[in-house]
PDB file of N, CA and C in Angstrom:
ATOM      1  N   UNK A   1     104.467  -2.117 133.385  1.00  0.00           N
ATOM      2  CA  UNK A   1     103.634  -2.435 134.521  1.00  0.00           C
ATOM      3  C   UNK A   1     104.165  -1.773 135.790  1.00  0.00           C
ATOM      4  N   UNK A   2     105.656  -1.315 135.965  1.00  0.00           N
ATOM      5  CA  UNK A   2     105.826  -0.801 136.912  1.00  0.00           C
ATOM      6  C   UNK A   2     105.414   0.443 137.443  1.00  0.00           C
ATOM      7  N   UNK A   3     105.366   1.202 136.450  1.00  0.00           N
ATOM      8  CA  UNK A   3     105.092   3.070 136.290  1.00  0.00           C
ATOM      9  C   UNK A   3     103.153   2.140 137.064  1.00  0.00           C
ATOM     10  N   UNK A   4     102.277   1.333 136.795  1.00  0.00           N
ATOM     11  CA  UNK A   4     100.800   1.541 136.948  1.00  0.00           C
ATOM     12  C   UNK A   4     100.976   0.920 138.776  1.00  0.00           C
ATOM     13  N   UNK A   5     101.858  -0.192 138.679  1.00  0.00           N
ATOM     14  CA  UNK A   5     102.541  -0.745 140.039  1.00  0.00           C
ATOM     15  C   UNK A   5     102.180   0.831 141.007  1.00  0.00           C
ATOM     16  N   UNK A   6     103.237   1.331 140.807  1.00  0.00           N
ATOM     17  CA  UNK A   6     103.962   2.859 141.391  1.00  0.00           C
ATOM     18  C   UNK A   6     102.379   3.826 141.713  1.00  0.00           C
ATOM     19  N   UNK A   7     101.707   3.964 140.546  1.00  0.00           N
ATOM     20  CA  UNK A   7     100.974   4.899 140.461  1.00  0.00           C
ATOM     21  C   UNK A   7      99.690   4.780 141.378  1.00  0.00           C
ATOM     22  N   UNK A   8      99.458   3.028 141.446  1.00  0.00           N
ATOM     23  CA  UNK A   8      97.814   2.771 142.564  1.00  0.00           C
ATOM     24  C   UNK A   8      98.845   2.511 143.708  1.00  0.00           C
ATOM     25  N   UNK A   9     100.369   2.106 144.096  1.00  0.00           N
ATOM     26  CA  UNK A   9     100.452   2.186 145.151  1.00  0.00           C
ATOM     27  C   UNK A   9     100.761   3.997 145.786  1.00  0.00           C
ATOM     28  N   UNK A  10     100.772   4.951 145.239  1.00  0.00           N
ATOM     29  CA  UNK A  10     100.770   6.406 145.675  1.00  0.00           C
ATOM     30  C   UNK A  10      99.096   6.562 146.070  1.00  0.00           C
ATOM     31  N   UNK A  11      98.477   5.708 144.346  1.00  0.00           N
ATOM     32  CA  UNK A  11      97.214   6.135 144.772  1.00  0.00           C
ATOM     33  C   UNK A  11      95.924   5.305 144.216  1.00  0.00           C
ATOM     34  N   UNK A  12      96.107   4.215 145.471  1.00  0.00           N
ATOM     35  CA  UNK A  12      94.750   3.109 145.339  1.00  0.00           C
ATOM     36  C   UNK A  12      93.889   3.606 144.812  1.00  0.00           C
ATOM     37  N   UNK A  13      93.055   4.457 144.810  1.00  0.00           N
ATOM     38  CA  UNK A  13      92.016   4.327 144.574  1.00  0.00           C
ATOM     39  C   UNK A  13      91.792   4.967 143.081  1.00  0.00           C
ATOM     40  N   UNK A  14      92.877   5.270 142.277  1.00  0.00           N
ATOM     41  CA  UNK A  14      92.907   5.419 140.707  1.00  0.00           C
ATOM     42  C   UNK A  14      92.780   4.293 140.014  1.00  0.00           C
ATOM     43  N   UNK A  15      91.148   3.600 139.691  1.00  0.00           N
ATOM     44  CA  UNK A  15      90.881   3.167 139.410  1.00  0.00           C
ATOM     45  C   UNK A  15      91.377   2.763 137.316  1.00  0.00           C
ATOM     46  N   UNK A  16      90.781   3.890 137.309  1.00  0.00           N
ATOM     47  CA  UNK A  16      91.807   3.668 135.585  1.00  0.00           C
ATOM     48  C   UNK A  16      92.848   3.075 135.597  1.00  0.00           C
ATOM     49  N   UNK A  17      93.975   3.289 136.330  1.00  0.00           N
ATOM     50  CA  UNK A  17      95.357   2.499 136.676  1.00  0.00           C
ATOM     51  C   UNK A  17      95.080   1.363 136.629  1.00  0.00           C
ATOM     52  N   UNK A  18      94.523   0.500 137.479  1.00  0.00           N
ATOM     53  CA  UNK A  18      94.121  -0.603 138.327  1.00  0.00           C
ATOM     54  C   UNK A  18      93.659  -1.157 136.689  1.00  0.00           C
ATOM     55  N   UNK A  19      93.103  -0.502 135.980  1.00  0.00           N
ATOM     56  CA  UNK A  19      92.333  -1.080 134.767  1.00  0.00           C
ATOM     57  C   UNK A  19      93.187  -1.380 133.782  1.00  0.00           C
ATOM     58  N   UNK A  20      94.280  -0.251 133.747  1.00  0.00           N
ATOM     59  CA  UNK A  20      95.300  -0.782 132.713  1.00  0.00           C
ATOM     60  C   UNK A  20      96.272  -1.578 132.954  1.00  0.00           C
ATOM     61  N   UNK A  21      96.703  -1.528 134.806  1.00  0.00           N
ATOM     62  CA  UNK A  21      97.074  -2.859 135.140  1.00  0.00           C
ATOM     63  C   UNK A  21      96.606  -3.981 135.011  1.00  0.00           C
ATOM     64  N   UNK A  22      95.667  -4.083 134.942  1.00  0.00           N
ATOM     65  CA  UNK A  22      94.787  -5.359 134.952  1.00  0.00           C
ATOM     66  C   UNK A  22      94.668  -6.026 133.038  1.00  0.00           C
ATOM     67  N   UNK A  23      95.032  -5.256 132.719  1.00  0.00           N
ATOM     68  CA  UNK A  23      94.961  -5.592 131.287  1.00  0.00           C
ATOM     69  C   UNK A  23      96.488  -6.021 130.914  1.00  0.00           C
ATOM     70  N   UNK A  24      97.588  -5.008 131.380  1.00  0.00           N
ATOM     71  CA  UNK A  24      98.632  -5.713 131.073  1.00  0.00           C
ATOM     72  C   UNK A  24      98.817  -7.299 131.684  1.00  0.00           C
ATOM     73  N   UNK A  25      98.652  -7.276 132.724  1.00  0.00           N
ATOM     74  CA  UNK A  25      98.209  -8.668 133.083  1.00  0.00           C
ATOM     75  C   UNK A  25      97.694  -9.289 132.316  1.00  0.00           C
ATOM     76  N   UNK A  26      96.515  -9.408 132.040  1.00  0.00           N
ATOM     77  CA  UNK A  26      96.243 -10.064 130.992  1.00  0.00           C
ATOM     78  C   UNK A  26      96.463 -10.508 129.696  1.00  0.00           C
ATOM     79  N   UNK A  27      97.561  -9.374 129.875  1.00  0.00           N
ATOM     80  CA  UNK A  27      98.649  -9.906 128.062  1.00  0.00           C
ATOM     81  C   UNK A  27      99.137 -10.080 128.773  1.00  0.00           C
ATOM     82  N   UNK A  28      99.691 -10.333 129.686  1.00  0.00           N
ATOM     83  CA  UNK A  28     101.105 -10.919 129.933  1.00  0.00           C
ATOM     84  C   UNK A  28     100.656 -12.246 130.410  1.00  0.00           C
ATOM     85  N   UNK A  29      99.531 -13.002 130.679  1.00  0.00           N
ATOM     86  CA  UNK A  29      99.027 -14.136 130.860  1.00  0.00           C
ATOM     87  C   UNK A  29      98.963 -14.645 132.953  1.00  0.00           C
ATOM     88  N   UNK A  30      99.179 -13.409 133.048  1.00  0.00           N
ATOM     89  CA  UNK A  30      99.225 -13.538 135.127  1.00  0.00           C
ATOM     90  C   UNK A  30      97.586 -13.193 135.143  1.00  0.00           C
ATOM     91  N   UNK A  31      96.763 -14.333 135.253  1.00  0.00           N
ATOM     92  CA  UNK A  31      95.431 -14.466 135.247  1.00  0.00           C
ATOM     93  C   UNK A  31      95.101 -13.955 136.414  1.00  0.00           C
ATOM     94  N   UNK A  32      95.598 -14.299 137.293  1.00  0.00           N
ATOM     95  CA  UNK A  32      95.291 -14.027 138.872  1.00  0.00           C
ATOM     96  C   UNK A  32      95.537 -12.481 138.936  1.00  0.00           C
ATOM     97  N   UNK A  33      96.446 -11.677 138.702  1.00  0.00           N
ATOM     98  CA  UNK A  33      96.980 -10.295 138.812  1.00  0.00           C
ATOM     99  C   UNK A  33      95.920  -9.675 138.161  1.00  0.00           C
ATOM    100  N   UNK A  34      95.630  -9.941 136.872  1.00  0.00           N
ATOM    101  CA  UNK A  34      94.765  -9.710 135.948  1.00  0.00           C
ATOM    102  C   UNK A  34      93.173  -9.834 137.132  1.00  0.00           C
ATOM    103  N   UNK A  35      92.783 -10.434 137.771  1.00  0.00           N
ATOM    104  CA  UNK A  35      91.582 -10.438 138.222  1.00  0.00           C
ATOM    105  C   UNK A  35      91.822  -9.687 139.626  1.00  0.00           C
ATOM    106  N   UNK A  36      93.019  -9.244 140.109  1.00  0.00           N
ATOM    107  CA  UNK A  36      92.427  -9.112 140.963  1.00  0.00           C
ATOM    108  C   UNK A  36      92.467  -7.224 140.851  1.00  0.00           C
ATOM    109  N   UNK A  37      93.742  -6.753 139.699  1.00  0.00           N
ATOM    110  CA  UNK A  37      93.254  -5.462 139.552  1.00  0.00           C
ATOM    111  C   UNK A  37      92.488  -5.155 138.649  1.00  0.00           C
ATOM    112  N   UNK A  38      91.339  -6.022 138.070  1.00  0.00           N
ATOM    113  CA  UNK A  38      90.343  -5.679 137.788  1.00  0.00           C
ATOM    114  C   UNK A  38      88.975  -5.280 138.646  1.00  0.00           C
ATOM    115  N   UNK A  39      89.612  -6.442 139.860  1.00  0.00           N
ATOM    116  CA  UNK A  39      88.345  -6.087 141.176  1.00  0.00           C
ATOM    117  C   UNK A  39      88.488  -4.987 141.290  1.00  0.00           C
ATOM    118  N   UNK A  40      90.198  -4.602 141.679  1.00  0.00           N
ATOM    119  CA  UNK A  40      90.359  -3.246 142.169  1.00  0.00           C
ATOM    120  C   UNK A  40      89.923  -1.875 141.156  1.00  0.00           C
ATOM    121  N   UNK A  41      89.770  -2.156 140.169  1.00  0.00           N
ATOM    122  CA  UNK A  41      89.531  -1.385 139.453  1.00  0.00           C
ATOM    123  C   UNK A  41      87.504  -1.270 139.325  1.00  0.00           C
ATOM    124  N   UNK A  42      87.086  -2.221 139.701  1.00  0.00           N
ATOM    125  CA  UNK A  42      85.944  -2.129 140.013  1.00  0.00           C
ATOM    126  C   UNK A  42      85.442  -1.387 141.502  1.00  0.00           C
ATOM    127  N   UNK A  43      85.821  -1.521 142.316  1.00  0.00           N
ATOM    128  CA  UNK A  43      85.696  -1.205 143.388  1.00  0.00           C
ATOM    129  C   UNK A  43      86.478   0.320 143.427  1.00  0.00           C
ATOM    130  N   UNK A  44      86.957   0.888 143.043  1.00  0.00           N
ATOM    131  CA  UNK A  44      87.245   2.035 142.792  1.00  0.00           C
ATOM    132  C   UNK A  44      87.537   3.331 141.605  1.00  0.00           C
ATOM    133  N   UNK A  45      86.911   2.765 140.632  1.00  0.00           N
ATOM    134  CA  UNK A  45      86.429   3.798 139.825  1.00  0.00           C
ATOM    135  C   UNK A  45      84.847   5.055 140.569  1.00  0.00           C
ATOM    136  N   UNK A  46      85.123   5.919 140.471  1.00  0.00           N
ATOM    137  CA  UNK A  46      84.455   6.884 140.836  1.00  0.00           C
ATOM    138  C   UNK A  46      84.137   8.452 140.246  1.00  0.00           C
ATOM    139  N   UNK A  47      82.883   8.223 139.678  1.00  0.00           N
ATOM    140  CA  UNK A  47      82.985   9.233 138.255  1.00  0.00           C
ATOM    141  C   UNK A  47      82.344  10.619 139.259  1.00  0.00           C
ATOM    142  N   UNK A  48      82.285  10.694 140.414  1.00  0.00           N
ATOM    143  CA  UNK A  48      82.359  11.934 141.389  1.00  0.00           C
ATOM    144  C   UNK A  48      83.628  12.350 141.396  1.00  0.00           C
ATOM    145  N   UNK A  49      85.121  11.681 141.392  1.00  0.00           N
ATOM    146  CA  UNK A  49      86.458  11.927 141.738  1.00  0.00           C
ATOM    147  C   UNK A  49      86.470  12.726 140.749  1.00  0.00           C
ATOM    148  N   UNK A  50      86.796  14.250 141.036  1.00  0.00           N
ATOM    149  CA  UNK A  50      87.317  15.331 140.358  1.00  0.00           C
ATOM    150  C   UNK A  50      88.973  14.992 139.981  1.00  0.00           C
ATOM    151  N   UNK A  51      89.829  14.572 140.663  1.00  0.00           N
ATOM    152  CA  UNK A  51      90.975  14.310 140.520  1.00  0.00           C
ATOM    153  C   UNK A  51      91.817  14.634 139.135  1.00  0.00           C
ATOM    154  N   UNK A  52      91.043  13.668 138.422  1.00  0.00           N
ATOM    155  CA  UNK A  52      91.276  12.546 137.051  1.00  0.00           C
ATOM    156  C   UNK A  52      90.530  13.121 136.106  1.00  0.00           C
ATOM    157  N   UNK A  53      89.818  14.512 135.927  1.00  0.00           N
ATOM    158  CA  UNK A  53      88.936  15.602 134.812  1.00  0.00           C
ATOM    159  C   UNK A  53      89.656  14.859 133.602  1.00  0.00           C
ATOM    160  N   UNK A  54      90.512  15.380 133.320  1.00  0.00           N
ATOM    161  CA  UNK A  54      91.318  15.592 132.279  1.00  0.00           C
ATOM    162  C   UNK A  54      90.754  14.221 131.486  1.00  0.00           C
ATOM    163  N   UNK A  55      91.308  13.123 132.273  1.00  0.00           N
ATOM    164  CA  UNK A  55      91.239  11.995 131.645  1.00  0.00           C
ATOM    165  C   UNK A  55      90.066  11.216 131.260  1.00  0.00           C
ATOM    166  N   UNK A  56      88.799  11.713 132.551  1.00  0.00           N
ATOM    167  CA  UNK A  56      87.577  11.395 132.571  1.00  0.00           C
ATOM    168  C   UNK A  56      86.234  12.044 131.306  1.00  0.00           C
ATOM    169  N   UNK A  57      87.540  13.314 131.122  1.00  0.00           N
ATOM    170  CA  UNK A  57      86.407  13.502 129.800  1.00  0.00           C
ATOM    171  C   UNK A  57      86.859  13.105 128.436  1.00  0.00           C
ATOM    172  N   UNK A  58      87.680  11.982 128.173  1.00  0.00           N
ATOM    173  CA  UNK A  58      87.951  11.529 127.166  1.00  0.00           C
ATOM    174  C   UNK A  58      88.049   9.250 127.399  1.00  0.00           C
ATOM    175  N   UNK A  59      87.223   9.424 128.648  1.00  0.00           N
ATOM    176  CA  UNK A  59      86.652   8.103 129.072  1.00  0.00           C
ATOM    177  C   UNK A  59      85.089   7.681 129.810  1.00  0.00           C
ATOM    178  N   UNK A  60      84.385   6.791 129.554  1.00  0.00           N
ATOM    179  CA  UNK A  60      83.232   6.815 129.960  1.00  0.00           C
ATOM    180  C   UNK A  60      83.366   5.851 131.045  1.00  0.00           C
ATOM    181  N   UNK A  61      83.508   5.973 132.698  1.00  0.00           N
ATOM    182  CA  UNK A  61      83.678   5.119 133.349  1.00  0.00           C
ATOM    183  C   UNK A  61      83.121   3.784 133.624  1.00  0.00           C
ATOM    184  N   UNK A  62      81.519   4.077 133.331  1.00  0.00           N
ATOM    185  CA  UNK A  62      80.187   3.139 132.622  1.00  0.00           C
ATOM    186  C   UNK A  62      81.205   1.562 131.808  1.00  0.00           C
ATOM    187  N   UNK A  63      81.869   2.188 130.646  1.00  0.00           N
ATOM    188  CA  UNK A  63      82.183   1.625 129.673  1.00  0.00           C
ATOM    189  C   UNK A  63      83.535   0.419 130.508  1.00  0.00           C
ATOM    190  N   UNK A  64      84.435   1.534 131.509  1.00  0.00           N
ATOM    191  CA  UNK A  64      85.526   0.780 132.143  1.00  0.00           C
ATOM    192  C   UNK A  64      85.075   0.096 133.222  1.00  0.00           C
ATOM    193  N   UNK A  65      83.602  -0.207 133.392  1.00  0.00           N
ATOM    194  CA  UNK A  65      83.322  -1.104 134.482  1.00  0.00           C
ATOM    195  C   UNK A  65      82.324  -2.086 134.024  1.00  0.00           C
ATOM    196  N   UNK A  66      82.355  -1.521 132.403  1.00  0.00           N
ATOM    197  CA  UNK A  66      81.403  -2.861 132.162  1.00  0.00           C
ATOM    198  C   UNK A  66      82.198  -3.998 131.914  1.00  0.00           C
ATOM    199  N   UNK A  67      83.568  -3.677 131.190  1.00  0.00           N
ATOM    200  CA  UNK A  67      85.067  -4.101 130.561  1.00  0.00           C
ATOM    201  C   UNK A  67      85.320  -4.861 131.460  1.00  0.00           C
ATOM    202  N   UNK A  68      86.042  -4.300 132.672  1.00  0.00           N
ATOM    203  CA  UNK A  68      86.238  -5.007 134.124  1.00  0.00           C
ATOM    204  C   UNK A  68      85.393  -6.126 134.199  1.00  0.00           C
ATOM    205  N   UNK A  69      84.270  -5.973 134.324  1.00  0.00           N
ATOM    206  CA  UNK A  69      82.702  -7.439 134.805  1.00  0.00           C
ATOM    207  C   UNK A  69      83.275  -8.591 133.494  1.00  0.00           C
ATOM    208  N   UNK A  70      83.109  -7.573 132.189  1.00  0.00           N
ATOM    209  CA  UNK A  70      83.296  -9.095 131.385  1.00  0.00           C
ATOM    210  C   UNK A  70      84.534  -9.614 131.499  1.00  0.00           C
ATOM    211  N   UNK A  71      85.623  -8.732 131.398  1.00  0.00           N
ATOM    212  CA  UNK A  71      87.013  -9.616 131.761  1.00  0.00           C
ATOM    213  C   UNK A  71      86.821 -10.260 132.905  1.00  0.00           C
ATOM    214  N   UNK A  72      86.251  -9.858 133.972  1.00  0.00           N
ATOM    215  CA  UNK A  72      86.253 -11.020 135.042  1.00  0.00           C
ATOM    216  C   UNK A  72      85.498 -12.427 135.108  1.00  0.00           C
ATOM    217  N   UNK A  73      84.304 -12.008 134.400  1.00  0.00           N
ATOM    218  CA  UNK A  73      83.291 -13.114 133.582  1.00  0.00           C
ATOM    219  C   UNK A  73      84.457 -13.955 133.096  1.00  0.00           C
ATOM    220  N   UNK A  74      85.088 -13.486 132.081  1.00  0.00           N
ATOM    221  CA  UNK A  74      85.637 -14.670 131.141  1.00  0.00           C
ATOM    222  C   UNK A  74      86.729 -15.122 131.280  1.00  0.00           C
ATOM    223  N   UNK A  75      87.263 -14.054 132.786  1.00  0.00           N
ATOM    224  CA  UNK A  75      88.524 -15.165 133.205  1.00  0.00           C
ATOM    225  C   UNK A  75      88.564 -16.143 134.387  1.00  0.00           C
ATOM    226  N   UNK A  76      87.197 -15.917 134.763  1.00  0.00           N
ATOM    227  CA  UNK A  76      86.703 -16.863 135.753  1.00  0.00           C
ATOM    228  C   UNK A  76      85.720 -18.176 135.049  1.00  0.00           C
ATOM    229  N   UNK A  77      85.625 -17.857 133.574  1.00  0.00           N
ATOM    230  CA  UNK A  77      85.640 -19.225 132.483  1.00  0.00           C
ATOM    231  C   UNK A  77      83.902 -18.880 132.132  1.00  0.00           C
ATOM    232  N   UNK A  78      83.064 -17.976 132.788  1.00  0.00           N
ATOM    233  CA  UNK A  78      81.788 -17.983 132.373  1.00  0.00           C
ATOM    234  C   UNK A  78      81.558 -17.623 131.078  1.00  0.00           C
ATOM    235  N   UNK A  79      80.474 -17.084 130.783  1.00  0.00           N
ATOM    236  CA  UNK A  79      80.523 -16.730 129.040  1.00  0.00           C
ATOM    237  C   UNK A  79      80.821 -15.514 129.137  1.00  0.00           C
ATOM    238  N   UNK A  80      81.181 -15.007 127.555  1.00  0.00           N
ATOM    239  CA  UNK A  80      81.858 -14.343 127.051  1.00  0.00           C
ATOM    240  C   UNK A  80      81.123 -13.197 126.553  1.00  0.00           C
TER     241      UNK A  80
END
């Protein structure tokens, strides 16, 4: 978690980060951490950002923000 820590604080708005932070959180059972870099990971994914090519053509950002909504759905207890 530290290397994803390191990586959105160089560079907030790398949303993918924020996503896999938000997941280790979530195995690691920090519910709150878990939701809130999932917001962040909602609020800044951006499939205009040239940046992140590499990685973006072997991810559908669609897919990492639908992920984000339901993990936040179901850790805020709604359905699943």
């Amino acid at each position: 978690m530290t290397s994803l820590r390191r990586t959105l604080y160089v560079d907030p708005s790398f949303g993918l980060a924020a996503f896999q932070l938000a997941r280790a959180h979530e195995q690691g059972g920090d519910v709150a951490a878990a939701r809130r870099a999932y917001e962040q990971a909602l609020r800044t994914l951006d499939p205009d950002d040239i940046r992140h090519e590499a990685i973006l053509d072997q991810v559908d950002l669609g897919d990492v923000a639908a992920a984000c909504s339901l993990r936040l759905t179901t850790l805020s207890g709604g359905p699943s």
